[in-house]
Protein backbone atom coordinates (compact mmCIF):
# COMPACT_ATOMS: atom_id res chain seq x y z
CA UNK A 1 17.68 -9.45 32.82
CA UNK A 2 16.69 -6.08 31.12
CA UNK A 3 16.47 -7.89 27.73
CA UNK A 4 14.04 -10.16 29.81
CA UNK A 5 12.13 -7.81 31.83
CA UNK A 6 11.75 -5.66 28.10
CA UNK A 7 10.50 -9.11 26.37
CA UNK A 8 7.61 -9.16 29.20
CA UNK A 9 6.75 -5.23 28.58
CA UNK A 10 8.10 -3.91 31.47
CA UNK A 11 9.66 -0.65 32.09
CA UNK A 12 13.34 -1.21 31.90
CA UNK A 13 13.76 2.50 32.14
CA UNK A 14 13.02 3.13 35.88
CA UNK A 15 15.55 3.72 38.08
CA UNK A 16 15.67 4.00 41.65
CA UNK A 17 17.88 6.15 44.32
CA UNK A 18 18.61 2.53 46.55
CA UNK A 19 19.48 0.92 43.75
CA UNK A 20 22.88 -1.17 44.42
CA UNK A 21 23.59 -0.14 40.11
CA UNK A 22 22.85 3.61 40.80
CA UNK A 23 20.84 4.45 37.68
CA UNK A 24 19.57 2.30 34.68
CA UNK A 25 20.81 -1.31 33.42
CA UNK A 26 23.94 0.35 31.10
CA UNK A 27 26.16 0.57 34.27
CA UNK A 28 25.98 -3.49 34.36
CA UNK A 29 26.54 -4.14 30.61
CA UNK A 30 29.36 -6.47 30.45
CA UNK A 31 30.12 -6.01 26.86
CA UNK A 32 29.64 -3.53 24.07
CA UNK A 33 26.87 -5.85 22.76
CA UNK A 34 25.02 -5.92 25.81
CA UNK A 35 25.48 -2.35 25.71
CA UNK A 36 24.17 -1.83 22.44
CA UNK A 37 21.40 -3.98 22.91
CA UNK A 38 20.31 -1.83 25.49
CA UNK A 39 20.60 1.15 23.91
CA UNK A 40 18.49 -0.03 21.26
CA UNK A 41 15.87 -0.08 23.91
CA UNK A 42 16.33 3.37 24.50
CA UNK A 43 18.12 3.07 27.60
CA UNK A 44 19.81 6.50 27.90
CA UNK A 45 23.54 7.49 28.82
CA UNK A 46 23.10 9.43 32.00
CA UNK A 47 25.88 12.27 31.68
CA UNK A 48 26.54 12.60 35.72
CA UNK A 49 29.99 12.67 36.35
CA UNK A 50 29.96 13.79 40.36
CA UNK A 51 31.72 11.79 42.66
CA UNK A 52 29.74 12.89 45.05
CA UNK A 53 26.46 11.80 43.96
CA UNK A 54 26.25 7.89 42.83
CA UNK A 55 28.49 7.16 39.93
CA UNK A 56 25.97 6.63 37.70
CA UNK A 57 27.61 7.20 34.21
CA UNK A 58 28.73 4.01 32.26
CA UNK A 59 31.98 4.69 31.54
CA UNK A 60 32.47 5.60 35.18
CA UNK A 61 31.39 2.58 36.57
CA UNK A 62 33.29 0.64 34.05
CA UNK A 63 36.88 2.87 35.23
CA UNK A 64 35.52 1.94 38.80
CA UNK A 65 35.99 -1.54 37.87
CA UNK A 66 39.28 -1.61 35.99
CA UNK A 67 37.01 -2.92 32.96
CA UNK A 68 39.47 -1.84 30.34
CA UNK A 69 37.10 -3.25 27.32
CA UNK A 70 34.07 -1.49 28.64
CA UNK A 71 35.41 1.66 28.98
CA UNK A 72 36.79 2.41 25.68
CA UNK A 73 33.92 1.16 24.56
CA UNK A 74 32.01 3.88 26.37
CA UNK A 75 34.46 6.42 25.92
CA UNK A 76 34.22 6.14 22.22
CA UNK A 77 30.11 5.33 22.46
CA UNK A 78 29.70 8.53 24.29
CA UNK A 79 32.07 10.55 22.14
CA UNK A 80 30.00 9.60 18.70
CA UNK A 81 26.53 10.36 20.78
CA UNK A 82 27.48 13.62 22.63
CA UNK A 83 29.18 14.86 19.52
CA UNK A 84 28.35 18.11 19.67
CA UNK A 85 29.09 19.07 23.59
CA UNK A 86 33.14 19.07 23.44
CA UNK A 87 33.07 20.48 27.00
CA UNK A 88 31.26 17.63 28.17
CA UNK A 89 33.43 14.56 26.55
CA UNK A 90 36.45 16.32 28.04
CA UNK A 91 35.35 16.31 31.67
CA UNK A 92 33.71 12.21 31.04
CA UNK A 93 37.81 12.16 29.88
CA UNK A 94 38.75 13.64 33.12
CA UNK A 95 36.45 11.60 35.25
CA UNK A 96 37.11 8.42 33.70
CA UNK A 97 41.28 9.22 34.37
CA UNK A 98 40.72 10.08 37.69
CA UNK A 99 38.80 7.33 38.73
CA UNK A 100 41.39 4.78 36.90
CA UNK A 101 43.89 6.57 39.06
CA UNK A 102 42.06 6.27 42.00
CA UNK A 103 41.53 2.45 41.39
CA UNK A 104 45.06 1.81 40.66
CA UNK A 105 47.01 3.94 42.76
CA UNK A 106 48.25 0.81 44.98
């Protein structure tokens, strides 16, 4: 749909508070080149990590849905783009563990 909407000049970088994908189109990228795709667009990786705010960082989401493929994909996507900020890719580490508990602790 992004691909679409981006074909018809729209802005496919809007994002919106109500949305039921809490950010932009990455968190619904069902493979790595859907991802990439995307992020050729210039779609950015939003770096929020806090539970308590909507999970909108991909490899978040993809934990929150047990999709294994899609979050080593972003694990490794975010690790190459965010480089330089060790600090950060540790904590997206942590976040991505602890949700993977929390969706498989039964």
């Amino acid at each position: 749909m992004a691909m679409a909407l981006s074909d018809m000049e729209a802005d496919i970088h809007w994002t919106n508070e109500a949305s039921r994908i809490h950010g932009n189109a990455l968190k619904v990228a069902h493979t790595p080149r859907q991802a990439e795709q995307l992020l050729a667009l210039g779609l950015k990786i939003e770096r929020n990590l806090l539970f308590s705010k909507p999970i909108e960082n991909p490899a978040v989401v993809a934990a929150e849905h047990n999709d294994a493929p899609m979050l080593l994909y972003w694990l490794a996507k975010q690790k190459e783009v965010f480089a330089d900020d060790g600090e950060y890719i540790q904590a997206l580490y942590y976040a991505a563990m602890e949700m993977v508990s929390m969706m498989n602790q039964y």
